[in-house]
Protein backbone atom coordinates (compact mmCIF):
# COMPACT_ATOMS: atom_id res chain seq x y z
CA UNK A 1 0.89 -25.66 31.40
CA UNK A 2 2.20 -28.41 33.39
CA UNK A 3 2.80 -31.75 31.97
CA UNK A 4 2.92 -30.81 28.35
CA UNK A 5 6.39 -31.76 26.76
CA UNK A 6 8.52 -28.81 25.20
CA UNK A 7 7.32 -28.08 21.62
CA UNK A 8 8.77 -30.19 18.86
CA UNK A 9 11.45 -28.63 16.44
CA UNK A 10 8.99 -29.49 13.34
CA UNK A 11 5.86 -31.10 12.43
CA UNK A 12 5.91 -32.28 9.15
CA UNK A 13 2.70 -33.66 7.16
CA UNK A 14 -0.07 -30.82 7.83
CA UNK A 15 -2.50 -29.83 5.12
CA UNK A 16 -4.31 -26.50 5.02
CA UNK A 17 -7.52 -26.16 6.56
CA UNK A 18 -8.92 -24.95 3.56
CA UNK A 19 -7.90 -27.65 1.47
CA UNK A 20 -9.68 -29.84 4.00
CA UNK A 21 -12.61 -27.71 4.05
CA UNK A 22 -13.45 -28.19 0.11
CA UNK A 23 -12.27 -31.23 0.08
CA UNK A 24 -15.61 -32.72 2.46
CA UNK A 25 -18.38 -29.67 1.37
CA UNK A 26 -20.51 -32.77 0.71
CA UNK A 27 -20.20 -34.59 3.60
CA UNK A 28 -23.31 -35.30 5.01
CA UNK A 29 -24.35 -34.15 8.74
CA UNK A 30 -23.40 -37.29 11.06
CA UNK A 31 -21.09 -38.56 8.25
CA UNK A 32 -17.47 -39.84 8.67
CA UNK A 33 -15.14 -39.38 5.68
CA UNK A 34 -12.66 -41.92 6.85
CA UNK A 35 -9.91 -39.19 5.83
CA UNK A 36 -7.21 -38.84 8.65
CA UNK A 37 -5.73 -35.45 8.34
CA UNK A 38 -2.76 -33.52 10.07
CA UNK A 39 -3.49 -29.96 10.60
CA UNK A 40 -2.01 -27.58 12.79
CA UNK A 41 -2.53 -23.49 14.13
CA UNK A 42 -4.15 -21.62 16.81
CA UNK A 43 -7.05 -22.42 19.07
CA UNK A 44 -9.07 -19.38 18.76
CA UNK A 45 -12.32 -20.64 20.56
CA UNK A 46 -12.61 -23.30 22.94
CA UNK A 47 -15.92 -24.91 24.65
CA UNK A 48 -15.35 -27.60 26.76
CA UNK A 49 -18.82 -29.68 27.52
CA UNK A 50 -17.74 -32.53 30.06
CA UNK A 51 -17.06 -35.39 28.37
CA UNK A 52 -16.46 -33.77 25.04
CA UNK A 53 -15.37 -30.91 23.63
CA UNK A 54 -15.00 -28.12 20.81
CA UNK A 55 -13.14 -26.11 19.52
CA UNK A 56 -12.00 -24.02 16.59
CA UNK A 57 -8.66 -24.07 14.94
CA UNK A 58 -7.45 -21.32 12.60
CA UNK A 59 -4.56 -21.28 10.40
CA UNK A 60 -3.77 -18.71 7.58
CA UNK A 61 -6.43 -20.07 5.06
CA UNK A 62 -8.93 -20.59 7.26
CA UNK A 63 -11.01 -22.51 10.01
CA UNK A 64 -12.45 -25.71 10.88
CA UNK A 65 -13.71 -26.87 14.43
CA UNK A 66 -11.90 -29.78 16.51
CA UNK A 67 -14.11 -32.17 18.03
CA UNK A 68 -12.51 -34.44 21.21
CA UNK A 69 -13.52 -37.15 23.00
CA UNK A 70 -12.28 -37.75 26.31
CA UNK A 71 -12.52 -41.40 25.13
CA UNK A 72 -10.83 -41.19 22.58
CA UNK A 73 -8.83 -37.84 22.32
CA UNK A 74 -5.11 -38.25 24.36
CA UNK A 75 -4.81 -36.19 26.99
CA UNK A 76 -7.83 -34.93 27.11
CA UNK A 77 -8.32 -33.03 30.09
CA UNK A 78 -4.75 -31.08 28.87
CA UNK A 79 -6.51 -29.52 25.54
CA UNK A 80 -9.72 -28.39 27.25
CA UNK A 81 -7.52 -26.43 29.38
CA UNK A 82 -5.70 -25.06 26.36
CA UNK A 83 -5.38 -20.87 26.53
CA UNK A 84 -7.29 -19.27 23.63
CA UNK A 85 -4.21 -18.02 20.95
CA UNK A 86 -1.92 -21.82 21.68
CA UNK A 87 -0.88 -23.03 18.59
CA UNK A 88 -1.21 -26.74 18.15
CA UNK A 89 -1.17 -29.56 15.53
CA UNK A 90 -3.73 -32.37 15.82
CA UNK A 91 -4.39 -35.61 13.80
CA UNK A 92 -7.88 -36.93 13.50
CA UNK A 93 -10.44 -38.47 11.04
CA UNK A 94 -12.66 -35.53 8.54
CA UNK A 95 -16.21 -35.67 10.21
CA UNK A 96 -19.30 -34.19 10.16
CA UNK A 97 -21.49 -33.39 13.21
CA UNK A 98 -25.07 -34.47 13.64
CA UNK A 99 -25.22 -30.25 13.73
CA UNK A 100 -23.76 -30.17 10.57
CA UNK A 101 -20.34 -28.58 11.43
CA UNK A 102 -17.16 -30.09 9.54
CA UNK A 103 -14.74 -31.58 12.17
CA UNK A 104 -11.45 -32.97 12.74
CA UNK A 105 -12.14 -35.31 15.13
CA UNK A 106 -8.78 -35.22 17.26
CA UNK A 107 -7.02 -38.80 18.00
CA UNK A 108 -3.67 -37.01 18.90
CA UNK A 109 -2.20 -33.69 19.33
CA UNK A 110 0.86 -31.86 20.07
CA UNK A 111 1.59 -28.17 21.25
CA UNK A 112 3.41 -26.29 19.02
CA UNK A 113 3.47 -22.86 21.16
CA UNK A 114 1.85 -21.07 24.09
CA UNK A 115 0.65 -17.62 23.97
CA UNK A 116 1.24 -15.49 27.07
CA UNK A 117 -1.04 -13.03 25.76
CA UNK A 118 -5.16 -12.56 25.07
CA UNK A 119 -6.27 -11.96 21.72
CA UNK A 120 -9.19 -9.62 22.40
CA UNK A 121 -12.91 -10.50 22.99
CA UNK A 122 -13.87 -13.63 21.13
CA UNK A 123 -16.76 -12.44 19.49
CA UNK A 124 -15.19 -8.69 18.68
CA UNK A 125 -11.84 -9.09 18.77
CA UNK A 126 -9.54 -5.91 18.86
CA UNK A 127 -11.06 -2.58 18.17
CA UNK A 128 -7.93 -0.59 19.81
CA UNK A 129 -6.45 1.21 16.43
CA UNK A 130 -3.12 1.38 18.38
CA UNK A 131 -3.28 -1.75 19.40
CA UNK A 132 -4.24 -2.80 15.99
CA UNK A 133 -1.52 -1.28 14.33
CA UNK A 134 1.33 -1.77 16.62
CA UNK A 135 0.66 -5.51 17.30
CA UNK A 136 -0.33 -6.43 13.90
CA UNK A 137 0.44 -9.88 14.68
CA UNK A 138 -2.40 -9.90 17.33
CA UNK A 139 -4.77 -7.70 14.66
CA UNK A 140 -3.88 -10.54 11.85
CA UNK A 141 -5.63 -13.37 14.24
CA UNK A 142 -8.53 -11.27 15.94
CA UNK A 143 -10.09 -9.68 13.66
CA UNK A 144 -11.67 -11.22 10.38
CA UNK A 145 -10.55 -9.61 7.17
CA UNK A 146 -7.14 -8.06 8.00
CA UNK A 147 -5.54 -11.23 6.89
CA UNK A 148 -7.51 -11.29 3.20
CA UNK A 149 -6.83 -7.50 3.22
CA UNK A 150 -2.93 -8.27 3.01
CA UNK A 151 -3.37 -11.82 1.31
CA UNK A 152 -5.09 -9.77 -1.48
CA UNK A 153 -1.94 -6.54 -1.44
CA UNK A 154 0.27 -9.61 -1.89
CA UNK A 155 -1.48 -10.93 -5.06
CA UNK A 156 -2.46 -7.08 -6.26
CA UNK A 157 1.33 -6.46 -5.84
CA UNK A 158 2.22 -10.09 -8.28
CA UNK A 159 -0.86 -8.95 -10.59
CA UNK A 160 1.24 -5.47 -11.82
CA UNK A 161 4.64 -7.45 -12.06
CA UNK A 162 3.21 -10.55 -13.93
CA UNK A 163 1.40 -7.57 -16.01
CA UNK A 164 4.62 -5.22 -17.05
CA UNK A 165 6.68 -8.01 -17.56
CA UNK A 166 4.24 -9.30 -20.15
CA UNK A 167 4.52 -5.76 -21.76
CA UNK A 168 8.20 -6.65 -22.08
CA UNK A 169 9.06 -4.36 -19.14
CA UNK A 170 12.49 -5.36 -17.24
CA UNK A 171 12.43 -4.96 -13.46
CA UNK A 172 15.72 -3.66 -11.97
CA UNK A 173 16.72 -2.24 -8.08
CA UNK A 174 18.02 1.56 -8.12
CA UNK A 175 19.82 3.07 -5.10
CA UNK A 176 17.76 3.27 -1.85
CA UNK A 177 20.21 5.44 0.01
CA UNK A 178 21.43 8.75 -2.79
CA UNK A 179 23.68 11.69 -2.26
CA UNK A 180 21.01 13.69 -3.35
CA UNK A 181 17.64 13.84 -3.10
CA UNK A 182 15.49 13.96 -6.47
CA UNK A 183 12.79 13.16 -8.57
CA UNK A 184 10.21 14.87 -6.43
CA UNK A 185 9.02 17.62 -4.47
CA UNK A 186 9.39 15.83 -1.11
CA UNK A 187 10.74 16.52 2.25
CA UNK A 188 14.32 13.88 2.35
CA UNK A 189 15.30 11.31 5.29
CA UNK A 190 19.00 11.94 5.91
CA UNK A 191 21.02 9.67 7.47
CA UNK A 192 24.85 10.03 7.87
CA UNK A 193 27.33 7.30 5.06
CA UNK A 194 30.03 7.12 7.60
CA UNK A 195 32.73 5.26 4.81
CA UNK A 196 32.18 7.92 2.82
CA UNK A 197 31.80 11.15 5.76
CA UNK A 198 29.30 12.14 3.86
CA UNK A 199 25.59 12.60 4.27
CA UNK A 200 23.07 10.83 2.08
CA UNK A 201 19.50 10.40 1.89
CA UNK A 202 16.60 7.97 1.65
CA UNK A 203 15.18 8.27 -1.83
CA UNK A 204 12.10 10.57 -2.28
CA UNK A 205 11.71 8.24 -5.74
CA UNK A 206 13.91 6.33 -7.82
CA UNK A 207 12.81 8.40 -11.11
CA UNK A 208 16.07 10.04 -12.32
CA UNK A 209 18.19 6.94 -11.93
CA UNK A 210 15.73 4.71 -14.07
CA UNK A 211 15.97 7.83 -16.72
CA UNK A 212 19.46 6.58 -16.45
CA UNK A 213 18.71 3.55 -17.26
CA UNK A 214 16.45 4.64 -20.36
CA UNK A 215 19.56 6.69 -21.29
CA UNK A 216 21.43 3.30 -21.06
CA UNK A 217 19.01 1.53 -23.77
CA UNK A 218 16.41 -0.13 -21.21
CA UNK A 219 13.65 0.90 -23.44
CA UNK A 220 11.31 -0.52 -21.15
CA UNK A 221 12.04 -0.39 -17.25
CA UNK A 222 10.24 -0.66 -13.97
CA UNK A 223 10.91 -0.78 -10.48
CA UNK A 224 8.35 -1.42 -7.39
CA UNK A 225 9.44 -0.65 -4.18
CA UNK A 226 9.89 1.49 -1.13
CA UNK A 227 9.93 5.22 -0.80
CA UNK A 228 10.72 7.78 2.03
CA UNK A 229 9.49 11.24 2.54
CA UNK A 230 9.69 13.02 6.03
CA UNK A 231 6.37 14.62 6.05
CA UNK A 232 3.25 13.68 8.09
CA UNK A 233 0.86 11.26 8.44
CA UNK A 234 -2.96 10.68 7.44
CA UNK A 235 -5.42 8.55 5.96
CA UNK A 236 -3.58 8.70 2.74
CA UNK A 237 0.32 9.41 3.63
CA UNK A 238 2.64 7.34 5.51
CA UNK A 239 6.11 8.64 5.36
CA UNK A 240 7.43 4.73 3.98
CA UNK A 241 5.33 3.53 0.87
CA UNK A 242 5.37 1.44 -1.83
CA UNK A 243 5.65 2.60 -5.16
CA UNK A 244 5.84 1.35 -8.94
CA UNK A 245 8.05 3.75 -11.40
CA UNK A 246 7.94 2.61 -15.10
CA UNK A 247 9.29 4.60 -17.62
CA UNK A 248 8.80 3.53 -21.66
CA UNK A 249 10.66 5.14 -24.74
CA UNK A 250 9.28 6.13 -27.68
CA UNK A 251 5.73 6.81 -25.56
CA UNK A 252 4.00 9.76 -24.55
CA UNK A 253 1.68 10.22 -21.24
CA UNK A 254 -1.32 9.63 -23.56
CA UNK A 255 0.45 5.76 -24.12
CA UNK A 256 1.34 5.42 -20.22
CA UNK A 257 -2.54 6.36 -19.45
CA UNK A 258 -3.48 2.92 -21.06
CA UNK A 259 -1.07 1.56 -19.81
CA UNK A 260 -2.16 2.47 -16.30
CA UNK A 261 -6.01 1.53 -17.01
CA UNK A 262 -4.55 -1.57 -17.73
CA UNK A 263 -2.88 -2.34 -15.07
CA UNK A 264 -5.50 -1.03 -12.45
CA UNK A 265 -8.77 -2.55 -14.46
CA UNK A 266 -6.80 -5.61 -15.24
CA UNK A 267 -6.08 -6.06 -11.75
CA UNK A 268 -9.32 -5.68 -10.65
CA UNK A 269 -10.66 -8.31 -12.60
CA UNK A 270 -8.12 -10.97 -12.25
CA UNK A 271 -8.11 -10.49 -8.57
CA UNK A 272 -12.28 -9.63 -7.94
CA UNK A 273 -13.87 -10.79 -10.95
CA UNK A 274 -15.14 -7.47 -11.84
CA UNK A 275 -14.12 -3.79 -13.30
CA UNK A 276 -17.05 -2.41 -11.28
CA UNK A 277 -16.08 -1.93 -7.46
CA UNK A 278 -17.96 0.04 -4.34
CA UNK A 279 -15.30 2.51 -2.42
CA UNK A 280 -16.13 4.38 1.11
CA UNK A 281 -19.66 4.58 -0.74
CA UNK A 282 -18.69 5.46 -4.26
CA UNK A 283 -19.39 3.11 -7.38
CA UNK A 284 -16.95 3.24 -9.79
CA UNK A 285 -16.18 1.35 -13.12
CA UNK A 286 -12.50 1.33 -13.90
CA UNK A 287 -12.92 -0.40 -17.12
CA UNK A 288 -10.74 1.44 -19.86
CA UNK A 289 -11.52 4.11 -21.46
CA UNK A 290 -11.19 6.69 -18.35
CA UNK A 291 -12.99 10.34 -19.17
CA UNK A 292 -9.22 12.95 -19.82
CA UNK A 293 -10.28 16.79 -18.63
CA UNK A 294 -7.78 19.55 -18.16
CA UNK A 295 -7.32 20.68 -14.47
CA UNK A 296 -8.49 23.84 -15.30
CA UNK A 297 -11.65 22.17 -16.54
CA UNK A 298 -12.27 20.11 -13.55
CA UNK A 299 -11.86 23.21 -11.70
CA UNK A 300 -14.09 24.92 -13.36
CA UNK A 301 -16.75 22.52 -13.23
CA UNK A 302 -16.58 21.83 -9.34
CA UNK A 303 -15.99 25.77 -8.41
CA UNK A 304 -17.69 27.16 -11.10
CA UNK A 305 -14.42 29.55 -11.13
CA UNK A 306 -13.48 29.86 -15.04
CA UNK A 307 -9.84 29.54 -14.94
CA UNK A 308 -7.10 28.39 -17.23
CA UNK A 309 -3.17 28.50 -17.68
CA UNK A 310 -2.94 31.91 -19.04
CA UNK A 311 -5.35 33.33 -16.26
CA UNK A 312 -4.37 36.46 -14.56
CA UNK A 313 -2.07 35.99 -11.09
CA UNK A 314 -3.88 38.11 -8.90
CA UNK A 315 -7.34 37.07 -10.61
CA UNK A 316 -6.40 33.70 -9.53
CA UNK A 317 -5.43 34.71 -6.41
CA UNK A 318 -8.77 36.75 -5.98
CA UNK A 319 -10.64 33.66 -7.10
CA UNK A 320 -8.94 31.53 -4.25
CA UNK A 321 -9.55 34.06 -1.44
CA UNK A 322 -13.31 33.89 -2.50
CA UNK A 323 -12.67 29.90 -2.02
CA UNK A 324 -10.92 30.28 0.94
CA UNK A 325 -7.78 28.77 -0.34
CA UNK A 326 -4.48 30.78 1.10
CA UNK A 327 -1.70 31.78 -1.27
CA UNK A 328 1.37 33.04 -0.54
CA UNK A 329 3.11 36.11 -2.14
CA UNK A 330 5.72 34.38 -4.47
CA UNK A 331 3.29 32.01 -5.73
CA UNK A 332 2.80 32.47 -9.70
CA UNK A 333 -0.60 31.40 -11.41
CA UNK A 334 0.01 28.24 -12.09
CA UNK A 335 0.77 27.48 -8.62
CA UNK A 336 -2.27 29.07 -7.46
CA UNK A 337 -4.39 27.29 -9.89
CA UNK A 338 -2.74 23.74 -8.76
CA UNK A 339 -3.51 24.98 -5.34
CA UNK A 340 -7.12 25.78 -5.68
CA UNK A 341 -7.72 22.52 -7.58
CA UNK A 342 -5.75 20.35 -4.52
CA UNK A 343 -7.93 22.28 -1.80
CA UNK A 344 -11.31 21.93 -3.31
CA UNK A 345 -11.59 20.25 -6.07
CA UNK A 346 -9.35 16.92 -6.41
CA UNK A 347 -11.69 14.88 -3.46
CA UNK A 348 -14.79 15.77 -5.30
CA UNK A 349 -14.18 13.70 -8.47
CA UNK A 350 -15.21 10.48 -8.10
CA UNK A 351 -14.08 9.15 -11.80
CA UNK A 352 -12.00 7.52 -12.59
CA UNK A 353 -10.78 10.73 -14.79
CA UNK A 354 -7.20 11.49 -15.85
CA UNK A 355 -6.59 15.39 -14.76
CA UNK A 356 -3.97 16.06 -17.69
CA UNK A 357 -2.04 19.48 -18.76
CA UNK A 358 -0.88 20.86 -15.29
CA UNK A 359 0.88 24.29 -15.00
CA UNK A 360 4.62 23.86 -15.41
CA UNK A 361 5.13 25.62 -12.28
CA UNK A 362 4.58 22.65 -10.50
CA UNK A 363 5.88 19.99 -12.69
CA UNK A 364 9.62 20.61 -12.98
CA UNK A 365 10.01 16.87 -14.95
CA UNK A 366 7.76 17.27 -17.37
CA UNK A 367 7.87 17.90 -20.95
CA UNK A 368 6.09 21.14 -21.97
CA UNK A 369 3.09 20.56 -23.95
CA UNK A 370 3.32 20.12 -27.50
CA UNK A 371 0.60 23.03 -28.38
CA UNK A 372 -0.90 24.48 -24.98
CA UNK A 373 1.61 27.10 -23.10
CA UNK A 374 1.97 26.97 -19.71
CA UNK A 375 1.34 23.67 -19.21
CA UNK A 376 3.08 20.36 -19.38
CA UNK A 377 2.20 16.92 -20.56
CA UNK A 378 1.04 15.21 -16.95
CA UNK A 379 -1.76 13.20 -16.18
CA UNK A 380 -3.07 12.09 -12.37
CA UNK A 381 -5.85 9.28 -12.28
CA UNK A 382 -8.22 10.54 -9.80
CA UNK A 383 -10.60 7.28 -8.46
CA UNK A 384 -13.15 7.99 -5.90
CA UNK A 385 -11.54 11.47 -5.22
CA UNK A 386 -8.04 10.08 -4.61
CA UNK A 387 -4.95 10.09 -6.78
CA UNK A 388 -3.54 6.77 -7.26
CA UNK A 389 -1.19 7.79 -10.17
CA UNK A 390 1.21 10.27 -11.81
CA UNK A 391 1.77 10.41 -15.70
CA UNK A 392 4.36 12.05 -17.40
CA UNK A 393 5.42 12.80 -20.76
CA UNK A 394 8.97 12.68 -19.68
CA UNK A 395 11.16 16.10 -20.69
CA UNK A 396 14.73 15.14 -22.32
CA UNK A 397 15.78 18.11 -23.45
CA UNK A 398 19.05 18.86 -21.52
CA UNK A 399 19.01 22.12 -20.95
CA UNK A 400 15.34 22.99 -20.35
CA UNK A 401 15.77 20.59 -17.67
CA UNK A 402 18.69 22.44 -16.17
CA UNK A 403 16.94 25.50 -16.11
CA UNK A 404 14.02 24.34 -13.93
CA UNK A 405 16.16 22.06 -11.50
CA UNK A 406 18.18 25.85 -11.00
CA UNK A 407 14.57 27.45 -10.32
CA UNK A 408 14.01 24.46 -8.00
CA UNK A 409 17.47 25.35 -6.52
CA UNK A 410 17.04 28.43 -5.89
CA UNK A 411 13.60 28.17 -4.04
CA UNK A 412 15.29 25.57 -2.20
CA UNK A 413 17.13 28.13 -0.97
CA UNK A 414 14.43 30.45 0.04
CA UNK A 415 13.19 28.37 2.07
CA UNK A 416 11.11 24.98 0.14
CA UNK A 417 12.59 22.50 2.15
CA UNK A 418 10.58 20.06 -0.62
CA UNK A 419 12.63 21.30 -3.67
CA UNK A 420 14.71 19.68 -5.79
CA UNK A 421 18.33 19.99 -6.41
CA UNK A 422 20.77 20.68 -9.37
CA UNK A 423 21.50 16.54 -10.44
CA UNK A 424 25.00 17.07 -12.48
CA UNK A 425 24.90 13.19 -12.70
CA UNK A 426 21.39 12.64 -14.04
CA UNK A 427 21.79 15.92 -16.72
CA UNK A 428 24.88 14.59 -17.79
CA UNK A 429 23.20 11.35 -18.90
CA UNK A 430 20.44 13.56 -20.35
CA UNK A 431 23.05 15.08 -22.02
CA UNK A 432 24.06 12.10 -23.70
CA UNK A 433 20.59 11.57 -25.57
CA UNK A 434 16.94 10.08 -24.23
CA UNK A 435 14.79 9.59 -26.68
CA UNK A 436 10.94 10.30 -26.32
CA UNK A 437 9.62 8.45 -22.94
CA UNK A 438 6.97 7.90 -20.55
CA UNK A 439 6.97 7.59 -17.12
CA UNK A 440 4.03 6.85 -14.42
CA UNK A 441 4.70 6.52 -11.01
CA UNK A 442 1.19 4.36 -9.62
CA UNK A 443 0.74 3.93 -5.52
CA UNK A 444 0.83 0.56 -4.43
CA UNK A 445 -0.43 1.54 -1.19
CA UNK A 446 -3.36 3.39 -2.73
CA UNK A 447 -4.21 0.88 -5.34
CA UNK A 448 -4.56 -1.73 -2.52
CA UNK A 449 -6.50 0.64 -0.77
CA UNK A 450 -9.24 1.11 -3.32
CA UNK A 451 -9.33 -2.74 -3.98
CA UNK A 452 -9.56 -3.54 -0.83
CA UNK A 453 -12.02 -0.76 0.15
CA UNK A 454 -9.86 0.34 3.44
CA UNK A 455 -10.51 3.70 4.71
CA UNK A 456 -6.95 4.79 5.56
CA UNK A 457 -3.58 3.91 4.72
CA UNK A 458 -2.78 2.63 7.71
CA UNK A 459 -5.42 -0.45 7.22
CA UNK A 460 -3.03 -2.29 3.96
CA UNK A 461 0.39 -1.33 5.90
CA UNK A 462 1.24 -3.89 7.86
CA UNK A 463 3.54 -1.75 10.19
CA UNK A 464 2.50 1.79 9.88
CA UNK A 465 4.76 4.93 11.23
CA UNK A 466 3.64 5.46 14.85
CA UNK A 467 5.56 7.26 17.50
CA UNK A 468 7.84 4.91 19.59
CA UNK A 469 6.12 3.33 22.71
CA UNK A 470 7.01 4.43 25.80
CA UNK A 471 8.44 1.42 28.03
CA UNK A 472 7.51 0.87 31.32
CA UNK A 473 10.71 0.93 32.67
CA UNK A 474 11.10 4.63 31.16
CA UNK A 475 7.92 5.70 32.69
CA UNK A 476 9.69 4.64 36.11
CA UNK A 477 13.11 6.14 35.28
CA UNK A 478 11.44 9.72 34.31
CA UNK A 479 9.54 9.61 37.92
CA UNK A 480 12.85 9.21 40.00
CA UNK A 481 14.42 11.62 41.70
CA UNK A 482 17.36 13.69 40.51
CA UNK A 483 19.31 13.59 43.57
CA UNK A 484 19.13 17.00 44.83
């Protein structure tokens, strides 16, 4: 726009529009607050009507119209010509319309960046999913709620870390990139560590280094960050997430359960004011206590298929061909039972309810249970038929843990590209003593999701995995000729 000087390097003195909002909620319709205010943001809708003019201005806490007189306003003309998306900053005296709409009645204004893009419709904004979630920048301004939905991760995300360090929990930072991949079944990033000619990975979890740590004498430890596992996508995966691992000693999974009602029903009503929230359609109360059923149970009750641990393997396996649930030959029962309960039974229990006592066929760091065989001491919150949660009595015993990483080896080697691998370094420490623990890895991504009721993952990401965009200039170079 011609005739506009370059934007300035600052522009010190604005207040939030939503400080200025509250601040007049009882000023009267046609009233003047004699308050001069500095605020500053986009122009998001503009309606120019000769002599004056409207608009509405929009920064990250909120809105408030501009009203301009071409009597009065500087440069008048200039800001009814102003593209929908500029950001400006604008000084004026707190009105109220005879309509009843709280101004800023603009004296003086200054650009503060152009947009060479559109924002969407004005009324709809941007519907486009990829658009949405490859500009995010454009999805945070045109559309109403995306901001709150990220505003509110942000304070979920403060919530749990104000909450575990009140439980006397320390917060530490383990190794992102490892030289071997470990503490879940998960397919690894690799990436090449040229120093060291040597290839590492991106961690699947942080869980046997903070073991470590309990080894070390951190009785209580947490850490909340990002994971990587290179499998697909869909309304609950994304191959980066964010996760919180806290492990306590001298606690069993029955201690980290509370501790994960806590932190979930806590959150909920510091942040919303209530325990009692509405997901995709479900009702659910997560106040504390949450119903505890076996997985066998739960299975039972949503298949009607009476199963448990010590079930038969090829009853089992009869039992999930009736279900239609495949199985594959070196599958033993309790991975056939964990199987029928993912495929048909997890989504259908609304809870929340803690599934406890999996098979120990598919829990290779868990401590067996103290009186049921077969099964291990795990628990997974289930809330509005999603996991949001793992909880694990934690196994110490050196050499029990050996023997399943070498089973985990070994089907590594068959073929289960998700296996674990023999840790020397992390049995070693076991070696050296942990005492009794707990451990609970909770979703952050998932937690957010259910707070926030978003349908999919990709809605409390703000850069979700997508395939890289094809450039223009690539479209071109793949339509020239070879040269033949």
């Amino acid at each position: 726009m011609t005739g506009i000087p370059d934007p300035p390097y600052r522009y010190p003195g604005t207040v939030a529009i939503s400080s200025v909002v509250s601040a007049h909620e009882d000023l009267s319709p046609g009233g003047s607050s004699g308050e001069v205010v500095t605020v500053a943001g986009r122009v998001m809708l503009s309606r120019p009507q000769g002599r004056l003019a409207f608009a509405e201005l929009r920064d990250w806490t909120g809105a408030i119209q501009l009203f301009a007189l071409s009597a009065t306003t500087e440069r008048f003309d200039e800001l009814t010509r102003l593209s929908l998306g500029d950001w400006i900053g604008c000084t004026g005296e707190v009105v109220r319309t005879k309509r009843g709409e709280l101004s800023v009645q603009v004296a003086s204004w200054t650009v503060l960046a152009r947009t060479r893009h559109g924002f969407g419709d004005k009324w709809r904004g941007v519907n486009d999913l990829e658009l949405r979630y490859r500009q995010r920048e454009v999805d945070l301004w045109a559309n109403e709620g995306v901001r709150e939905t990220f505003l509110l991760r942000s304070k979920i995300v403060s919530a749990i870390r104000r909450r575990l360090d009140a439980r006397g929990f320390v917060e530490v930072e383990t190794p992102v990139l490892q030289a071997l991949p470990g503490g879940a079944n998960a397919r690894p990033f690799v990436t090449h560590f040229n120093a060291l000619h040597a290839d590492f990975y991106l961690r699947v979890a942080p869980e046997l280094y903070l073991k470590r740590l309990v080894v070390g004498g951190f009785e209580r430890v947490y850490e909340l960050g990002r994971d990587f596992r290179n499998e697909g996508l869909s309304p609950r995966h994304n191959p980066e997430f964010t996760m919180l691992e806290a492990y306590q000693a001298y606690a069993d999974y029955g201690d980290m359960a509370e501790l994960v009602e806590d932190l979930v029903a806590g959150t909920a009503m510091e942040l919303l004011g209530t325990t009692e929230i509405e997901y995709q359609g479900h009702r659910v109360d997560l106040a504390p206590p949450w119903r505890r059923a076996s997985l066998a149970e739960v299975v039972s009750e949503v298949t009607g298929v009476s199963c448990d641990a010590g079930t038969d393997r090829d009853a089992l396996a009869a039992n999930a061909a009736v279900l239609g649930v495949a199985v594959e030959a070196g599958w033993g029962a309790g991975r056939i039972l964990y199987e029928i309960y993912e495929r048909t039974t997890e989504h259908e229990l609304v809870g929340p309810v803690h599934v406890m006592d999996y098979p120990v066929d598919v829990s290779p760091l868990v401590r067996p249970h103290r009186s049921l065989p077969g099964v291990v001491e795990r628990m997974t919150p289930i809330v509005a038929g999603r996991e949001i949660a793992e909880i694990y009595s934690e196994l110490c015993d050196p050499d029990v843990q050996r023997a399943r990483l070498l089973a985990q080896s070994a089907a590594r080697d068959a073929g289960d590209d998700e296996a674990m691998v023999v840790d020397e370094d992390f049995l070693r420490a076991l070696e050296h003593g942990m005492p009794p623990t707990g451990g609970i890895g909770l979703g952050i991504d998932r937690l957010v999701m259910l707070l926030a009721d978003a349908p999919a993952i990709r809605e409390v990401l703000l850069f979700p995995a997508l395939r890289p965009e094809r450039r223009l200039d690539e479209d071109d170079a793949s339509q020239e000729p070879d040269g033949s």
